[in-house]
PDB file of N, CA and C in Angstrom:
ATOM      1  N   UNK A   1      57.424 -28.352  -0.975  1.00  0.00           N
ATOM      2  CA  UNK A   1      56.550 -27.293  -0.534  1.00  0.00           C
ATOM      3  C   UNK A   1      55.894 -27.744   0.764  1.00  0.00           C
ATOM      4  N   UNK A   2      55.624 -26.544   1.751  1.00  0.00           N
ATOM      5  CA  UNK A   2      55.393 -26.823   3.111  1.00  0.00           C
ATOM      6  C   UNK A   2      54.063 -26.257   3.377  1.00  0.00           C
ATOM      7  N   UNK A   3      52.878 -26.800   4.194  1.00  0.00           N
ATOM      8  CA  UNK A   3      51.929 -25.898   4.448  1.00  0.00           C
ATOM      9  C   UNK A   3      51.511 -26.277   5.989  1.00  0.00           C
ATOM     10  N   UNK A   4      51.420 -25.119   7.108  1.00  0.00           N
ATOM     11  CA  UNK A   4      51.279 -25.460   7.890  1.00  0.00           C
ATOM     12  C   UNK A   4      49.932 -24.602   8.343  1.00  0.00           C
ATOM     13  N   UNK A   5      49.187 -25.493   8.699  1.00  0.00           N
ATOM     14  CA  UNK A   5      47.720 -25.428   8.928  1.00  0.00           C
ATOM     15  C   UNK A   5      47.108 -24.697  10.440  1.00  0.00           C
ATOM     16  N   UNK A   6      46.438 -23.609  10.252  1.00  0.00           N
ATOM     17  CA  UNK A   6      46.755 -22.610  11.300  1.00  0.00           C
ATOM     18  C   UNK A   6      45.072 -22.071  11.913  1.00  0.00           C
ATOM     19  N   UNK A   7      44.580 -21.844  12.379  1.00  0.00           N
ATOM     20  CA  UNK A   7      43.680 -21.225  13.321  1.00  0.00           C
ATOM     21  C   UNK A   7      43.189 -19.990  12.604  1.00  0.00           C
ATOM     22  N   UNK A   8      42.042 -20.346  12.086  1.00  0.00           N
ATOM     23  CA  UNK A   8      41.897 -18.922  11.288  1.00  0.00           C
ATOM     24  C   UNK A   8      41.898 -17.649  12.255  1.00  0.00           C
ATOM     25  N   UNK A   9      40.881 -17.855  13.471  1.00  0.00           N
ATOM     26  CA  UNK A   9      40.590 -16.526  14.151  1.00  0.00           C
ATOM     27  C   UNK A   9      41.699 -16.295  15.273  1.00  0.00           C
ATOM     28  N   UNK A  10      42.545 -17.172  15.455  1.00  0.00           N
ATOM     29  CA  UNK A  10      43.670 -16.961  16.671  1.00  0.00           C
ATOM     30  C   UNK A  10      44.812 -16.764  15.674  1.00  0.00           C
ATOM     31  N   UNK A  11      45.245 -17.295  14.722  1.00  0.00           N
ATOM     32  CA  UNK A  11      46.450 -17.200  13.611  1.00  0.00           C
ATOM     33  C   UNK A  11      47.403 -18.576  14.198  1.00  0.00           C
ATOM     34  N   UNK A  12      47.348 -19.073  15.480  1.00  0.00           N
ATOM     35  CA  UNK A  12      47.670 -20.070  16.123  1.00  0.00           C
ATOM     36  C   UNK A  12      47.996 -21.422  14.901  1.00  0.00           C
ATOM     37  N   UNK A  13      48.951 -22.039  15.398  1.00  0.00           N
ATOM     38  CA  UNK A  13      49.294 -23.643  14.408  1.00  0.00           C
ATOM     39  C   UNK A  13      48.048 -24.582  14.978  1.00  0.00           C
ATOM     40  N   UNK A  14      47.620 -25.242  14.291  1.00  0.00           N
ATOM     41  CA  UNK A  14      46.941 -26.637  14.794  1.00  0.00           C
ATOM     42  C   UNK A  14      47.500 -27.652  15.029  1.00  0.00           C
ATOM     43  N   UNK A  15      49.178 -27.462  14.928  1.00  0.00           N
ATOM     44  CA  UNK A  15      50.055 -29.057  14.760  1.00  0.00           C
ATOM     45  C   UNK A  15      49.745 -29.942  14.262  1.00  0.00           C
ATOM     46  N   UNK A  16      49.594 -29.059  13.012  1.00  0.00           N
ATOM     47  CA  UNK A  16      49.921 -30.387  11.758  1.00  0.00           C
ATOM     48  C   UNK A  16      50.214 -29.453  10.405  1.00  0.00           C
ATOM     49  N   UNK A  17      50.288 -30.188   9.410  1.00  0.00           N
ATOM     50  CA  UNK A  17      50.824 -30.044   8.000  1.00  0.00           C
ATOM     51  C   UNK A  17      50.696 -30.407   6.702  1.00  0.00           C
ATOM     52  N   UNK A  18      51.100 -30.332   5.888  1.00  0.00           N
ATOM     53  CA  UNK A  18      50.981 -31.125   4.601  1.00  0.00           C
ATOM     54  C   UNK A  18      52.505 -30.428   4.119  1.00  0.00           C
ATOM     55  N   UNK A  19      53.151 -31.482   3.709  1.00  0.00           N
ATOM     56  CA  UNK A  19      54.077 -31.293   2.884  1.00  0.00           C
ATOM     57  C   UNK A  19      54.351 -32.036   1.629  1.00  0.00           C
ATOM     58  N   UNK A  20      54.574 -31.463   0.514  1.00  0.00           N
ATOM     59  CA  UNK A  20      54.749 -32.259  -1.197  1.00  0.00           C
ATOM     60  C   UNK A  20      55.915 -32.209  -1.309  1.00  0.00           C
ATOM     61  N   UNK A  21      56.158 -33.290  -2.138  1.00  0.00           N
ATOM     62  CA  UNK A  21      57.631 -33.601  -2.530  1.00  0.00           C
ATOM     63  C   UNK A  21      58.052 -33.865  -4.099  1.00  0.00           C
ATOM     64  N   UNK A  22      58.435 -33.239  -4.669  1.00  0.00           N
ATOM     65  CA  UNK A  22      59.407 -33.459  -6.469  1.00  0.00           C
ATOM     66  C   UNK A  22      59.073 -34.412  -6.821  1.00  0.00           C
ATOM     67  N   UNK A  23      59.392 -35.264  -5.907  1.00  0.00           N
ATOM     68  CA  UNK A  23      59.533 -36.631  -6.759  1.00  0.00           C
ATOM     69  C   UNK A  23      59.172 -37.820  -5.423  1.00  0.00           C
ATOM     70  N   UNK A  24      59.133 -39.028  -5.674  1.00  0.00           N
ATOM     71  CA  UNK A  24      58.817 -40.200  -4.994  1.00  0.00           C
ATOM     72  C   UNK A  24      59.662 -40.639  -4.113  1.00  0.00           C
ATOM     73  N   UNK A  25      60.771 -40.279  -4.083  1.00  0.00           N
ATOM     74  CA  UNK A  25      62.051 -40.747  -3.673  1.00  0.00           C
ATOM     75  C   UNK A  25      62.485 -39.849  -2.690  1.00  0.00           C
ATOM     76  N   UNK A  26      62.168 -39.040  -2.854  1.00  0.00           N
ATOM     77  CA  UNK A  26      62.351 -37.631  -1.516  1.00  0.00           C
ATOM     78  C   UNK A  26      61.235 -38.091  -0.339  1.00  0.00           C
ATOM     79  N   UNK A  27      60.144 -38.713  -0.607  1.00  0.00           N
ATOM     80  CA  UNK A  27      58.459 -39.009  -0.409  1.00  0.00           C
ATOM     81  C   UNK A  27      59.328 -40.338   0.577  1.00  0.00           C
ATOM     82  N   UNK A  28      60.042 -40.848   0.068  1.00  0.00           N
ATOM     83  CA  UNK A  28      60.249 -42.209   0.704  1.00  0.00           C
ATOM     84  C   UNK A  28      61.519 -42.095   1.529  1.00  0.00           C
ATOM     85  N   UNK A  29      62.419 -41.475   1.663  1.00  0.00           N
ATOM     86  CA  UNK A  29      63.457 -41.162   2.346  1.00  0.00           C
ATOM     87  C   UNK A  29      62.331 -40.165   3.834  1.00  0.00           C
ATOM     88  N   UNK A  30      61.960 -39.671   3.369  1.00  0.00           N
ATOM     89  CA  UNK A  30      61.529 -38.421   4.287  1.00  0.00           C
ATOM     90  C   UNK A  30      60.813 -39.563   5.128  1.00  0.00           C
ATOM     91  N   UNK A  31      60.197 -40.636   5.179  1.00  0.00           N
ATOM     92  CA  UNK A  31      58.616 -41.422   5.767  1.00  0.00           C
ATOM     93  C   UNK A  31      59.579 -42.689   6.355  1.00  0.00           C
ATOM     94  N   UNK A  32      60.337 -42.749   5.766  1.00  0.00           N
ATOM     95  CA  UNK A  32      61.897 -44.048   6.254  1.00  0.00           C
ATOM     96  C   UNK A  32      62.816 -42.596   7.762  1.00  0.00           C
ATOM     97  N   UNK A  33      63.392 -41.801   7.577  1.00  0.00           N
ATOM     98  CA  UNK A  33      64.072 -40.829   8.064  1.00  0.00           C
ATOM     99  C   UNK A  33      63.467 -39.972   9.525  1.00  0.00           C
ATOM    100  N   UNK A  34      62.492 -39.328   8.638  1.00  0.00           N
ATOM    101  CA  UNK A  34      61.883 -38.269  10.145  1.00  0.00           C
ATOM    102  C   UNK A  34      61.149 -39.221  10.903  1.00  0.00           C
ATOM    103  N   UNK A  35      60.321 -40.388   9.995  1.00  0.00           N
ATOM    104  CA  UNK A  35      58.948 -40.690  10.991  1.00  0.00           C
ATOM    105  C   UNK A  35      59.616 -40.880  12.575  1.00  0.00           C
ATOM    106  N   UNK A  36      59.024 -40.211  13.295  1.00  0.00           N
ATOM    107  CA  UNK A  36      59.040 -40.768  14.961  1.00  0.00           C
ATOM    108  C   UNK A  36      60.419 -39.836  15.602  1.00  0.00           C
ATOM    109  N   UNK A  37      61.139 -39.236  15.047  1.00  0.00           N
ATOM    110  CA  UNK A  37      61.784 -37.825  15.021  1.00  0.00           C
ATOM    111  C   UNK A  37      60.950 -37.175  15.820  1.00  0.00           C
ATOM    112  N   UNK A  38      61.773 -35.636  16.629  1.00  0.00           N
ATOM    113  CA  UNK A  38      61.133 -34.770  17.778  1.00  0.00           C
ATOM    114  C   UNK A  38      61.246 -33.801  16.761  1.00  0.00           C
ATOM    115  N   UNK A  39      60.356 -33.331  17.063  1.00  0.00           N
ATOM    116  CA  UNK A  39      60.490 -31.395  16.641  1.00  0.00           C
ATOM    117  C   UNK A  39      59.914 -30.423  17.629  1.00  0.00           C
ATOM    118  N   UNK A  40      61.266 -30.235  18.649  1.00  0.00           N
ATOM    119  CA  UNK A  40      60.935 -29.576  19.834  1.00  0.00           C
ATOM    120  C   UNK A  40      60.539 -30.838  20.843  1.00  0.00           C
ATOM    121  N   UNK A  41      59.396 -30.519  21.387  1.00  0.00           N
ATOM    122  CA  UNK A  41      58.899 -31.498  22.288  1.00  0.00           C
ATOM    123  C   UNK A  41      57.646 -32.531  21.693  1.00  0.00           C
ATOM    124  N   UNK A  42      57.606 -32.763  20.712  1.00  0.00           N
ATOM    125  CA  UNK A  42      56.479 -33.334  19.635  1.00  0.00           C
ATOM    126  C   UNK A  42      57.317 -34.414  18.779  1.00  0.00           C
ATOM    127  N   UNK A  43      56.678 -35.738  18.501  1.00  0.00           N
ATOM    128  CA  UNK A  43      56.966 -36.490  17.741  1.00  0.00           C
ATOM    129  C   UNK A  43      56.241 -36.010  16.341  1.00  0.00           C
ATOM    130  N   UNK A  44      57.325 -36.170  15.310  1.00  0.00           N
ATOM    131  CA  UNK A  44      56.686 -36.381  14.049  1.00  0.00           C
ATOM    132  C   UNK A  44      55.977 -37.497  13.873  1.00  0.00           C
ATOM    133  N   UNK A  45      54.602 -37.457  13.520  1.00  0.00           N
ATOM    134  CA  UNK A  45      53.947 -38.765  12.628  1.00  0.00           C
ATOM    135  C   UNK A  45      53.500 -38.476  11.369  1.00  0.00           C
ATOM    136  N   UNK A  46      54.237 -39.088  10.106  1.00  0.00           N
ATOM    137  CA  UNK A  46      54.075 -39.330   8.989  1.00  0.00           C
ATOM    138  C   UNK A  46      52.962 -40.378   8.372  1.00  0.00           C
ATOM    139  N   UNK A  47      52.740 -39.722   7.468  1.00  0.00           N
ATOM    140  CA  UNK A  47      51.220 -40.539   6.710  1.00  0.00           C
ATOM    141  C   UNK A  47      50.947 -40.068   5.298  1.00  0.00           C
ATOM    142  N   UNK A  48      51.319 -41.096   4.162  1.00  0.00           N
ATOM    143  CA  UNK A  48      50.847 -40.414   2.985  1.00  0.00           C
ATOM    144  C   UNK A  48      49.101 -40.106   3.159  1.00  0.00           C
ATOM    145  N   UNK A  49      49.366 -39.248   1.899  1.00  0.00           N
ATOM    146  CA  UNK A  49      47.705 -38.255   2.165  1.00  0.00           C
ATOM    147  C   UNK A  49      46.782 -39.320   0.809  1.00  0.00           C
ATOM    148  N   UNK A  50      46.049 -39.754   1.574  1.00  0.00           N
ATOM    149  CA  UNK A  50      45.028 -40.563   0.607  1.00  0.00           C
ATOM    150  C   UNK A  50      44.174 -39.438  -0.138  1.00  0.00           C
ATOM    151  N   UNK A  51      44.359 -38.224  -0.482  1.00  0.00           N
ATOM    152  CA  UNK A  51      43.813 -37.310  -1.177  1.00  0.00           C
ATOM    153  C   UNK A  51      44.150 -37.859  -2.890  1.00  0.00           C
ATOM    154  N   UNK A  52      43.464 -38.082  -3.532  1.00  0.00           N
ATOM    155  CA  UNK A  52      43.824 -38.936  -5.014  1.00  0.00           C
ATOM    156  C   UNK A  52      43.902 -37.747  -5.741  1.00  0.00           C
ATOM    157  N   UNK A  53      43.239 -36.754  -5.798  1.00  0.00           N
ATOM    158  CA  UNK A  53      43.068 -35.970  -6.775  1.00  0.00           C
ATOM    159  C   UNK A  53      43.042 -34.705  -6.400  1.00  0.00           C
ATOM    160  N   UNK A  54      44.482 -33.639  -6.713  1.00  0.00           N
ATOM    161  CA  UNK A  54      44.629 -32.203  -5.754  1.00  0.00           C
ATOM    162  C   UNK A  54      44.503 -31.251  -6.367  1.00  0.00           C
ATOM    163  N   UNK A  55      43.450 -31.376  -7.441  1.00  0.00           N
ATOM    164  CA  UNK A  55      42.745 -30.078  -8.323  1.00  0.00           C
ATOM    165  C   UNK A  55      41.111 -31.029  -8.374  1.00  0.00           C
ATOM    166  N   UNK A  56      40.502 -29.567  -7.822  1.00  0.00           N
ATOM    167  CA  UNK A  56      39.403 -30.503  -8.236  1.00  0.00           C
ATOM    168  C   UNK A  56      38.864 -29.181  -9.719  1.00  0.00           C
ATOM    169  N   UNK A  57      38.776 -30.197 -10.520  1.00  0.00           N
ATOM    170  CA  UNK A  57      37.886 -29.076 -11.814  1.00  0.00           C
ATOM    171  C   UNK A  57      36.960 -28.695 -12.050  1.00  0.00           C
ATOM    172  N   UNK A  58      35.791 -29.125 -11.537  1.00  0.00           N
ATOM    173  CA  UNK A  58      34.339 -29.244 -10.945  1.00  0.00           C
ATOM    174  C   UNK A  58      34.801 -27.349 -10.123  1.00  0.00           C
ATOM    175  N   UNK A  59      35.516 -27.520  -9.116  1.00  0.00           N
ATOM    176  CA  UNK A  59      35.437 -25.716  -8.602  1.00  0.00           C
ATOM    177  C   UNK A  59      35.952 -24.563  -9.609  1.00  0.00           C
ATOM    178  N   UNK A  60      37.138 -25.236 -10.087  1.00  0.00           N
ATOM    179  CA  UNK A  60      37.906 -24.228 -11.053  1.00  0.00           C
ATOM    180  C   UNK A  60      36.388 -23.697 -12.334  1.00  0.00           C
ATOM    181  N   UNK A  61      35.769 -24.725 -12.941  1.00  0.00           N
ATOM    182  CA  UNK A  61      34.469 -24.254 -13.846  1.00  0.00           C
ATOM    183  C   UNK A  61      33.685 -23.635 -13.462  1.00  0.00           C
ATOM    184  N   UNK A  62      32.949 -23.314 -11.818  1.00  0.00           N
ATOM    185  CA  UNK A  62      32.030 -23.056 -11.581  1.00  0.00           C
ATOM    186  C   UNK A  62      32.884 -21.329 -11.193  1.00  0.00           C
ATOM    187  N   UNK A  63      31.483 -20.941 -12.107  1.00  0.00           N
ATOM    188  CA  UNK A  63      31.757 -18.949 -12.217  1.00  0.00           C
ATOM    189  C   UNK A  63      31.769 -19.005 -10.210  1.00  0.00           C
ATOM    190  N   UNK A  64      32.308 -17.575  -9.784  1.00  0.00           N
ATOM    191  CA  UNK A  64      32.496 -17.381  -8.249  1.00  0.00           C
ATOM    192  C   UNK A  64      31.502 -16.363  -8.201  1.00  0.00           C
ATOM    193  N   UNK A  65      30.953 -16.543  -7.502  1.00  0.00           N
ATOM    194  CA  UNK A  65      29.254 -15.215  -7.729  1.00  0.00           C
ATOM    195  C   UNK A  65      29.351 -15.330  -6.066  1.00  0.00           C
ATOM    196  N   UNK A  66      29.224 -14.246  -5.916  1.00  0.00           N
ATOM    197  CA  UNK A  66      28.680 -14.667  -4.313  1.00  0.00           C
ATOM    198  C   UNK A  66      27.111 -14.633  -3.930  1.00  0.00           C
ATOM    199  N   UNK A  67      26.474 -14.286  -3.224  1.00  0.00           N
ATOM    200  CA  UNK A  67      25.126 -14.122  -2.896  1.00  0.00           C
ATOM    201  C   UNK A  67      24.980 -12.562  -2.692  1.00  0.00           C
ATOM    202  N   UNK A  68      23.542 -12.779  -3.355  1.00  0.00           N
ATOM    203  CA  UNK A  68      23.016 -10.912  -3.542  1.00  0.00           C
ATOM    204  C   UNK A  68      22.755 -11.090  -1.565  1.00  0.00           C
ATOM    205  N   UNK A  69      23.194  -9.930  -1.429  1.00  0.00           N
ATOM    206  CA  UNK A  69      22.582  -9.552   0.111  1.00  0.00           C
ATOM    207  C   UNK A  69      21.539  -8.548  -0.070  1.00  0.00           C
ATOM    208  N   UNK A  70      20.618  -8.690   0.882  1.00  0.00           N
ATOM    209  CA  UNK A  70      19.154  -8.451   0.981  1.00  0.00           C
ATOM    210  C   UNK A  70      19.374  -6.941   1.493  1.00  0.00           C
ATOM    211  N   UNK A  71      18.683  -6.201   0.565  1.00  0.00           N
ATOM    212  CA  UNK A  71      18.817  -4.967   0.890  1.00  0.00           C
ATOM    213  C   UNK A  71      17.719  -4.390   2.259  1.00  0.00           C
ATOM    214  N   UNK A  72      18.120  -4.199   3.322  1.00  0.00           N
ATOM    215  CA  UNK A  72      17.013  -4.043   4.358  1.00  0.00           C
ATOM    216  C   UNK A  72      16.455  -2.205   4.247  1.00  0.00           C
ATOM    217  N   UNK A  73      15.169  -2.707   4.272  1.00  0.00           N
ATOM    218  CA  UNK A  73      14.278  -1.439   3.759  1.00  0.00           C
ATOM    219  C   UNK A  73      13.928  -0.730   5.245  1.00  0.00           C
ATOM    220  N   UNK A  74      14.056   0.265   4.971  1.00  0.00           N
ATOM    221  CA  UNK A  74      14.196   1.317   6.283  1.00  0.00           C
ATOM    222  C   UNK A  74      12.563   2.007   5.848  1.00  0.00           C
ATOM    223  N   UNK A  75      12.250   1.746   7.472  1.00  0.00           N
ATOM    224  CA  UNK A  75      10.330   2.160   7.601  1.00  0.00           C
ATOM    225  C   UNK A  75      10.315   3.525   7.658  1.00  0.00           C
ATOM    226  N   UNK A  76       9.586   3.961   6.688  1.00  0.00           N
ATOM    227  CA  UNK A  76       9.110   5.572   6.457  1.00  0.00           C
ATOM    228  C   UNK A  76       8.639   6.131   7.828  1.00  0.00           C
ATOM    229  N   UNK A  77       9.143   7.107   8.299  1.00  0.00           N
ATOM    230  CA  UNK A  77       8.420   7.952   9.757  1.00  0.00           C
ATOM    231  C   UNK A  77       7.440   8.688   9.553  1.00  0.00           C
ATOM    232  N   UNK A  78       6.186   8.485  10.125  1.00  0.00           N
ATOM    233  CA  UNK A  78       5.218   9.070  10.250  1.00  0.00           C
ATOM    234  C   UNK A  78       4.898  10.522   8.945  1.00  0.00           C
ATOM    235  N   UNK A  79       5.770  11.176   9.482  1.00  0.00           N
ATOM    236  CA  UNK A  79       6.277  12.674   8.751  1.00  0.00           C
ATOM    237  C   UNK A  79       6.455  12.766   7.721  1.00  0.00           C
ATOM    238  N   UNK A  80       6.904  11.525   6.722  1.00  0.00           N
ATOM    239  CA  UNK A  80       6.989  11.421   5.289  1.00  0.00           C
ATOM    240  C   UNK A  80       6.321  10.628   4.695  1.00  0.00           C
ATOM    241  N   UNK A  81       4.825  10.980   4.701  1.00  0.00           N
ATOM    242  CA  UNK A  81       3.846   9.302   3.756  1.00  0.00           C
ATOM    243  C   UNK A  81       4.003   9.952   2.362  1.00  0.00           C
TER     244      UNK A  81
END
C-alpha cells in the first residue's frame, strides 16, 4: 500500500511518501533495490519509519464531538424593545 502525501490547500505532492509492505522481505528487497534509484529527476531516499505503533487506541475510544459554536446574538433595533 502506497500513500503519497499532498498539500491540502494546493492538492500539490510534497515529495514524499509512506509505503507498507506484506511482509519483511518485500521491506528488505525494496531498501537493498530502489534506495538511490531516480524517479524522474529525483533520487529515491529510503528510511524505515520509526513509527512503533500505527493505531493509536487512545483516538479510536475517544467519542468525536466537535465544539458547540457560539451562537452570535443579533442586537434588537431601536423599533423592537
Amino acid at each position: 500500500m502506497a500513500k503519497v502525501i499532498r498539500d491540502k490547500s494546493t492538492g500539490k505532492t510534497k515529495g514524499y511518501g509512506f509505503v507498507s509492505f506484506a511482509n519483511a522481505s518485500d521491506l528488505a528487497a525494496a531498501l537493498k533495490d530502489m534506495n538511490g534509484k531516480y524517479v524522474g529527476n529525483r533520487p529515491i531516499k529510503l528510511r524505515k519509519s520509526t513509527w512503533k505503533s500505527r493505531i493509536d487506541y487512545e483516538a479510536l475510544l475517544k467519542p468525536k464531538t466537535r465544539p458547540q459554536k457560539k451562537l452570535k446574538v443579533q442586537p434588537r433595533s431601536v423599533l423592537h424593545k
